[in-house]
Structures are given as structure tokens and as C-alpha cells.
C-alpha atoms as a PDB file:
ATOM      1  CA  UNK A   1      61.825 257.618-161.597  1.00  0.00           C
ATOM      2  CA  UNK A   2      63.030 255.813-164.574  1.00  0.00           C
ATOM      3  CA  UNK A   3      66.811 256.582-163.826  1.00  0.00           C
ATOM      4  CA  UNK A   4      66.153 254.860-160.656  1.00  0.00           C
ATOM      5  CA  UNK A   5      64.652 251.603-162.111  1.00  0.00           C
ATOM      6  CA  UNK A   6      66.992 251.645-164.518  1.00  0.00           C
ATOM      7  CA  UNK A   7      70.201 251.558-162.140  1.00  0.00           C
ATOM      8  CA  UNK A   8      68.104 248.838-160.002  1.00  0.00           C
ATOM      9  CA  UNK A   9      68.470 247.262-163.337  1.00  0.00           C
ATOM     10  CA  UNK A  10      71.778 247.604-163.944  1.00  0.00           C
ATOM     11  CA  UNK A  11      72.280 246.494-160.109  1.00  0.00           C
ATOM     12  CA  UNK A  12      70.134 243.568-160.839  1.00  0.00           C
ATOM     13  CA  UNK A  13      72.811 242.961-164.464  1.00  0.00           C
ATOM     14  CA  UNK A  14      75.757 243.365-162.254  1.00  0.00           C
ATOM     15  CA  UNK A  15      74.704 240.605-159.816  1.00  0.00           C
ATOM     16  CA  UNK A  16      73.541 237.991-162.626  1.00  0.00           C
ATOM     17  CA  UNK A  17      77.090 238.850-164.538  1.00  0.00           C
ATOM     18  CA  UNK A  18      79.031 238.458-161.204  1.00  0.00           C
ATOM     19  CA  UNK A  19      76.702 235.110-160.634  1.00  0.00           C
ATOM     20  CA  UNK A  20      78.145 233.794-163.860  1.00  0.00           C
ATOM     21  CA  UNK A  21      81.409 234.253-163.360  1.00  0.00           C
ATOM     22  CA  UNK A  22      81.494 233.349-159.968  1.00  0.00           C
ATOM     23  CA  UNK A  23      80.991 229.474-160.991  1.00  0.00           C
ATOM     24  CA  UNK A  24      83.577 226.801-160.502  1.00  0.00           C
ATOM     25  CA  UNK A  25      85.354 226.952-163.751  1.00  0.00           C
ATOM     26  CA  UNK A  26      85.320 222.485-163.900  1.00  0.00           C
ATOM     27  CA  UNK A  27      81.507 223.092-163.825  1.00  0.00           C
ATOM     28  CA  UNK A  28      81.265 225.271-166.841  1.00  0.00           C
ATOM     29  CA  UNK A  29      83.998 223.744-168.707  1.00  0.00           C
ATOM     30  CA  UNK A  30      81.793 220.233-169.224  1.00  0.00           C
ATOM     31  CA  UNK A  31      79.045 222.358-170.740  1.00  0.00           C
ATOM     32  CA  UNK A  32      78.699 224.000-174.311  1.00  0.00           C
ATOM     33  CA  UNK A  33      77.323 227.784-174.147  1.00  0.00           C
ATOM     34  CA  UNK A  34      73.701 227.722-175.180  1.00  0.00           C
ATOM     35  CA  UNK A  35      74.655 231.196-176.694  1.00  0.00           C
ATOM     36  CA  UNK A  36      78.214 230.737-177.972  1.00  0.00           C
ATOM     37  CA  UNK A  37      76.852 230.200-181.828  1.00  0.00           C
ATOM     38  CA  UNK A  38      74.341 232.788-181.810  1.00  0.00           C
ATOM     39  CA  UNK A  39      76.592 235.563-180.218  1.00  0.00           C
ATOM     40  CA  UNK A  40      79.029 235.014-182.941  1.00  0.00           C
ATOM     41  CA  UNK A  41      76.329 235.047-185.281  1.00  0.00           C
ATOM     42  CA  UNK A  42      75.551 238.327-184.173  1.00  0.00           C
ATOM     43  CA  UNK A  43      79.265 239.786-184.215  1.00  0.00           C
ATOM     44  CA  UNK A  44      79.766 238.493-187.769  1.00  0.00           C
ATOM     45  CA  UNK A  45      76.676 240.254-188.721  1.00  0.00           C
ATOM     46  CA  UNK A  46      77.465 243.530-187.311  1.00  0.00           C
ATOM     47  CA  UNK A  47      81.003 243.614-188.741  1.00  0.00           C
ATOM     48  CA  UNK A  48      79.459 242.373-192.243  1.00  0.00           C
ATOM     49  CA  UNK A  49      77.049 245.727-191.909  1.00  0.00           C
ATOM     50  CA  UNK A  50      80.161 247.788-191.057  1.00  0.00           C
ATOM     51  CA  UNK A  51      81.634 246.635-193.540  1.00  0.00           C
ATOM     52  CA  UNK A  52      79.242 247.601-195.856  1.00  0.00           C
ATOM     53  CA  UNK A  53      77.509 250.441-194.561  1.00  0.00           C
ATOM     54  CA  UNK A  54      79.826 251.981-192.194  1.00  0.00           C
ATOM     55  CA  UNK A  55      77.608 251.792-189.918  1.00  0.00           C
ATOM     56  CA  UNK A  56      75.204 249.147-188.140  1.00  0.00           C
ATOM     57  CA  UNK A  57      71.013 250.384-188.441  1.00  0.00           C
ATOM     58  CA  UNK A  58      69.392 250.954-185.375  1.00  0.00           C
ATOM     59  CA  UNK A  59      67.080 248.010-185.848  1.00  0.00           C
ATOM     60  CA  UNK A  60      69.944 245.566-185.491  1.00  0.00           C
ATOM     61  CA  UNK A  61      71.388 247.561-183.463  1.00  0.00           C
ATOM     62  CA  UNK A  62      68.352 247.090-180.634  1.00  0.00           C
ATOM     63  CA  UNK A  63      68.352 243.560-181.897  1.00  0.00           C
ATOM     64  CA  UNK A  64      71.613 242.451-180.728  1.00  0.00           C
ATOM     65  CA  UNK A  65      71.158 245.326-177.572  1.00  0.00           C
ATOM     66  CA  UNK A  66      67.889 243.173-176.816  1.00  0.00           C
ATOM     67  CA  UNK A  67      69.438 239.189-177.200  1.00  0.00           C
ATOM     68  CA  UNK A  68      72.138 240.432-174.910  1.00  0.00           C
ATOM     69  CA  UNK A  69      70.205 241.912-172.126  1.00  0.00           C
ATOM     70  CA  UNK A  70      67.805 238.608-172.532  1.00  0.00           C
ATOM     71  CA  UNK A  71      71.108 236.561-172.185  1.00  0.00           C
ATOM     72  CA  UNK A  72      72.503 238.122-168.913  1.00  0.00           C
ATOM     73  CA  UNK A  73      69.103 238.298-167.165  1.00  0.00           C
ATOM     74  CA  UNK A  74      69.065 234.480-167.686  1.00  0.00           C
ATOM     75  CA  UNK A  75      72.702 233.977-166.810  1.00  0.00           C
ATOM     76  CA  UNK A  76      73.573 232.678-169.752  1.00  0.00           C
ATOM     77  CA  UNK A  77      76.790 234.319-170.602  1.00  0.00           C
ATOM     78  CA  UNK A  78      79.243 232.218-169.115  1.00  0.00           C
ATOM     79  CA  UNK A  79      82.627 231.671-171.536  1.00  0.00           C
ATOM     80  CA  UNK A  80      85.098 234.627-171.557  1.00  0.00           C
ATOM     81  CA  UNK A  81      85.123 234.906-175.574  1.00  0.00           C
ATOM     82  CA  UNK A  82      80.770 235.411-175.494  1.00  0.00           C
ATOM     83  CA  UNK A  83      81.696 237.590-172.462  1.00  0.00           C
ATOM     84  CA  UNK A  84      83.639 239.415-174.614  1.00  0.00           C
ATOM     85  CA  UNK A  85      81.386 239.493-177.925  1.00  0.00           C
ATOM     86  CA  UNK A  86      78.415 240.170-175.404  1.00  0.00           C
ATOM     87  CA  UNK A  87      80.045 243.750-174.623  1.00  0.00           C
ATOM     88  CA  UNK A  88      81.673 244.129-178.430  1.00  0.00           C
ATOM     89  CA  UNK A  89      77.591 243.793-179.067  1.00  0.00           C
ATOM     90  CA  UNK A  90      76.755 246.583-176.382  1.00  0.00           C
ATOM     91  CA  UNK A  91      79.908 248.908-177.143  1.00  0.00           C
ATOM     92  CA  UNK A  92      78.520 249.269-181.000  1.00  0.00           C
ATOM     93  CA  UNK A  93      75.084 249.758-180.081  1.00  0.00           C
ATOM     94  CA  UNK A  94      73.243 252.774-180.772  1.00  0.00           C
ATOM     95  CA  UNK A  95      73.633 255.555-178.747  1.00  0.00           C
ATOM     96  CA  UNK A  96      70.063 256.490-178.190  1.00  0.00           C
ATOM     97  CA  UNK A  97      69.909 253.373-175.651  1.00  0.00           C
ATOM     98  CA  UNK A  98      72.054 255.330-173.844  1.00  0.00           C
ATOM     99  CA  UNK A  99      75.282 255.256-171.793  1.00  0.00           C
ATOM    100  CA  UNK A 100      74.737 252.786-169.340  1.00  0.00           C
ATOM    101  CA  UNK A 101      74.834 250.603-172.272  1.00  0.00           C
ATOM    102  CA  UNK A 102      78.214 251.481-172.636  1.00  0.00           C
ATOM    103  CA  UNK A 103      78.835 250.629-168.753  1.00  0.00           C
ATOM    104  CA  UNK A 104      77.366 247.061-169.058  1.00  0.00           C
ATOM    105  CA  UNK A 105      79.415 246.520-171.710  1.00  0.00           C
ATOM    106  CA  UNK A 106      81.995 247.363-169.444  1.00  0.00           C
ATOM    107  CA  UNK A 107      81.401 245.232-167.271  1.00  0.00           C
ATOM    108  CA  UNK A 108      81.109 242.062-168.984  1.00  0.00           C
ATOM    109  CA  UNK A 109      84.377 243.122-170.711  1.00  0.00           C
ATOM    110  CA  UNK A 110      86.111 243.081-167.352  1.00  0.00           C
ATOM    111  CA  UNK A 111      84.630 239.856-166.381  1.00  0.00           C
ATOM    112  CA  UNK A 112      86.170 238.415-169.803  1.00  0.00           C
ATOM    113  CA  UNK A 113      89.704 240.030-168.643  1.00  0.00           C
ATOM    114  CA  UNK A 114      88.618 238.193-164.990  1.00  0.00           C
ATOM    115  CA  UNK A 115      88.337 235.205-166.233  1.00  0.00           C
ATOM    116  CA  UNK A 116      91.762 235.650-168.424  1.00  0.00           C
ATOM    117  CA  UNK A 117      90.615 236.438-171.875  1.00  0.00           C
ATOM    118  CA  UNK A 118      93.413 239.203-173.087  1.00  0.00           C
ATOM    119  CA  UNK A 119      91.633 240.386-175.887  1.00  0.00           C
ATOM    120  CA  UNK A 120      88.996 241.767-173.623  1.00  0.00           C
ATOM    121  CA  UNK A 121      91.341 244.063-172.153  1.00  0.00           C
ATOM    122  CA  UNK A 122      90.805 247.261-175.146  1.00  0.00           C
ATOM    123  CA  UNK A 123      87.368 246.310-174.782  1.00  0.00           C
ATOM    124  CA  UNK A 124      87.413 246.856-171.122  1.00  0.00           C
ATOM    125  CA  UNK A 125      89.210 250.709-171.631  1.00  0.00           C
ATOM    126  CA  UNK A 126      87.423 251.213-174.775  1.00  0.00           C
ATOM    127  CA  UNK A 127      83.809 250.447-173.637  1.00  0.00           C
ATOM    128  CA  UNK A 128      85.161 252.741-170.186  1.00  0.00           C
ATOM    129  CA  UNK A 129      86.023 255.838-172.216  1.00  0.00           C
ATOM    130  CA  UNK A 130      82.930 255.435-174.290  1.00  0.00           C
ATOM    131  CA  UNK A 131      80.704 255.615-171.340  1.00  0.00           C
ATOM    132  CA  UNK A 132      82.354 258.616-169.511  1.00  0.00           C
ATOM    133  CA  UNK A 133      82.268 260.494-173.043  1.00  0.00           C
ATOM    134  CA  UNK A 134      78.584 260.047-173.071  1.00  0.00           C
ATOM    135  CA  UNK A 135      77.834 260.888-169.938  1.00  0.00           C
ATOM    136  CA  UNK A 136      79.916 263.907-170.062  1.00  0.00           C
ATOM    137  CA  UNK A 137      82.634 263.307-168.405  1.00  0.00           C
ATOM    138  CA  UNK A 138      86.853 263.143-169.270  1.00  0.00           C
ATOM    139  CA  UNK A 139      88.046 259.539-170.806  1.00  0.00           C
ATOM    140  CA  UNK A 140      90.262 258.093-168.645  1.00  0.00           C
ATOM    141  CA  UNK A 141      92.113 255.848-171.517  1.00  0.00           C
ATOM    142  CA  UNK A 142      91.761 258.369-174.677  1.00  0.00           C
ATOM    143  CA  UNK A 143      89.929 255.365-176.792  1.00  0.00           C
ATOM    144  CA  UNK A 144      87.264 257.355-178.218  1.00  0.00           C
ATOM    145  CA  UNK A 145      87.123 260.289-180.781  1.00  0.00           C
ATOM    146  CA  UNK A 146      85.546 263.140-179.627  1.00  0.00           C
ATOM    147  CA  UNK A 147      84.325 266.099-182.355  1.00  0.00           C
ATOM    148  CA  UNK A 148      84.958 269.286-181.570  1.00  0.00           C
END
């Protein structure tokens, strides 16, 4: 029951993603993100924890996960670069959320590449690989380090 409510979720993600990008570029381009700032917020703080640490703590971890997910089911995502840190946000996340975490950030890396943002495009194979590892199948791109 909950795998099924959470792909009608990710269903749901998919169609307020594609509903972003969709829009007549001329329309977006007159408005400033309402998330731009705090996105990149959250990417500089989860490379200053890397930095540190080595590793980002679950709490920020599901902090970021969380701003994301409330971003994209308000359509809010709309640029290519907060595309882009949107799924960097998702792709560093804590496992334990699982790996359709890994596919949505997937698939707001491949809208960034959609909507010509190059540096998207690892993202896009990385975030890809990451998911199939964790769900137990064969990368397709050989991003990811696998023990064992």
C-alpha cells in the first residue's frame, strides 16, 4: 500500500516538474525564482558540511529532502540552475528516504539538461546510476562506487 501511494506521488512530482518546464520561457524569464536564494543557500550548506564532516547529518539531510519536495509540489522550481541544485539536494540525501529519491532527482536533472543547462548533464547519469544501484539493479553510466 505505501509503495503504491508513493509512486502516485512520484506520478503526481513528475506532472508538477513537467508543468514547470512546460512554460513559455518569455514568461518565466520576467520573473525572479522565489527559491533561487534559498536553494543555493542550501547547496552551500551541504558542501560546507562535506567539507567538514565528510558527510552531510541526516537532519539536514531531510531538511533540504523536505524544502525540495515542498518546492516541486508548489511548482516552484522553474530556472534550470535551481533545477539543477534541486536534484544535487536529492542526489546527496540520505539513503534511508530511499531510492526514488534518487529518481526525482533524476528527473529534475533532466529537465535542467531540457531546458539547456550542461552542467546538469553528470547530474542526470549520476543521479541515474545512483538509483538503479539502490534498487538493485546494474548502473547504466558506472557513476557510482559500489563496495564489494
Amino acid at each position: 500500500m505505501k509503495r503504491i501511494t508513493l509512486v502516485i506521488c512520484l506520478i503526481l512530482v513528475g506532472i508538477a516538474i513537467n508543468s514547470c518546464v512546460e512554460r513559455k520561457p518569455s514568461r518565466i524569464a520576467t520573473q525572479e525564482s522565489p527559491v533561487s536564494a534559498e536553494l543555493e543557500a542550501m547547496v552551500l550548506e551541504m558542501w560546507a558540511m562535506d567539507d567538514k564532516t565528510g558527510q552531510l547529518p541526516d537532519s539536514v539531510s531531510e531538511r533540504h529532502r523536505r524544502a525540495v519536495y515542498a518546492f516541486v509540489a508548489q511548482a516552484l522550481i522553474r530556472e534550470p540552475e535551481d533545477l539543477w541544485r534541486a536534484s544535487l539536494l536529492l542526489q546527496n540525501a540520505d539513503i534511508k528516504a530511499g531510492p526514488e529519491v534518487c529518481f526525482l532527482a533524476h528527473q529534475l536533472a533532466l529537465q535542467a539538461v531540457k531546458k539547456g543547462y550542461v552542467r546538469a548533464k553528470f547530474l542526470a547519469a549520476a543521479s541515474l546510476d545512483r538509483y538503479l544501484v539502490f534498487s538493485g539493479k546494474p548502473q547504466l553510466f558506472g557513476t557510482q562506487r559500489t563496495m564489494g
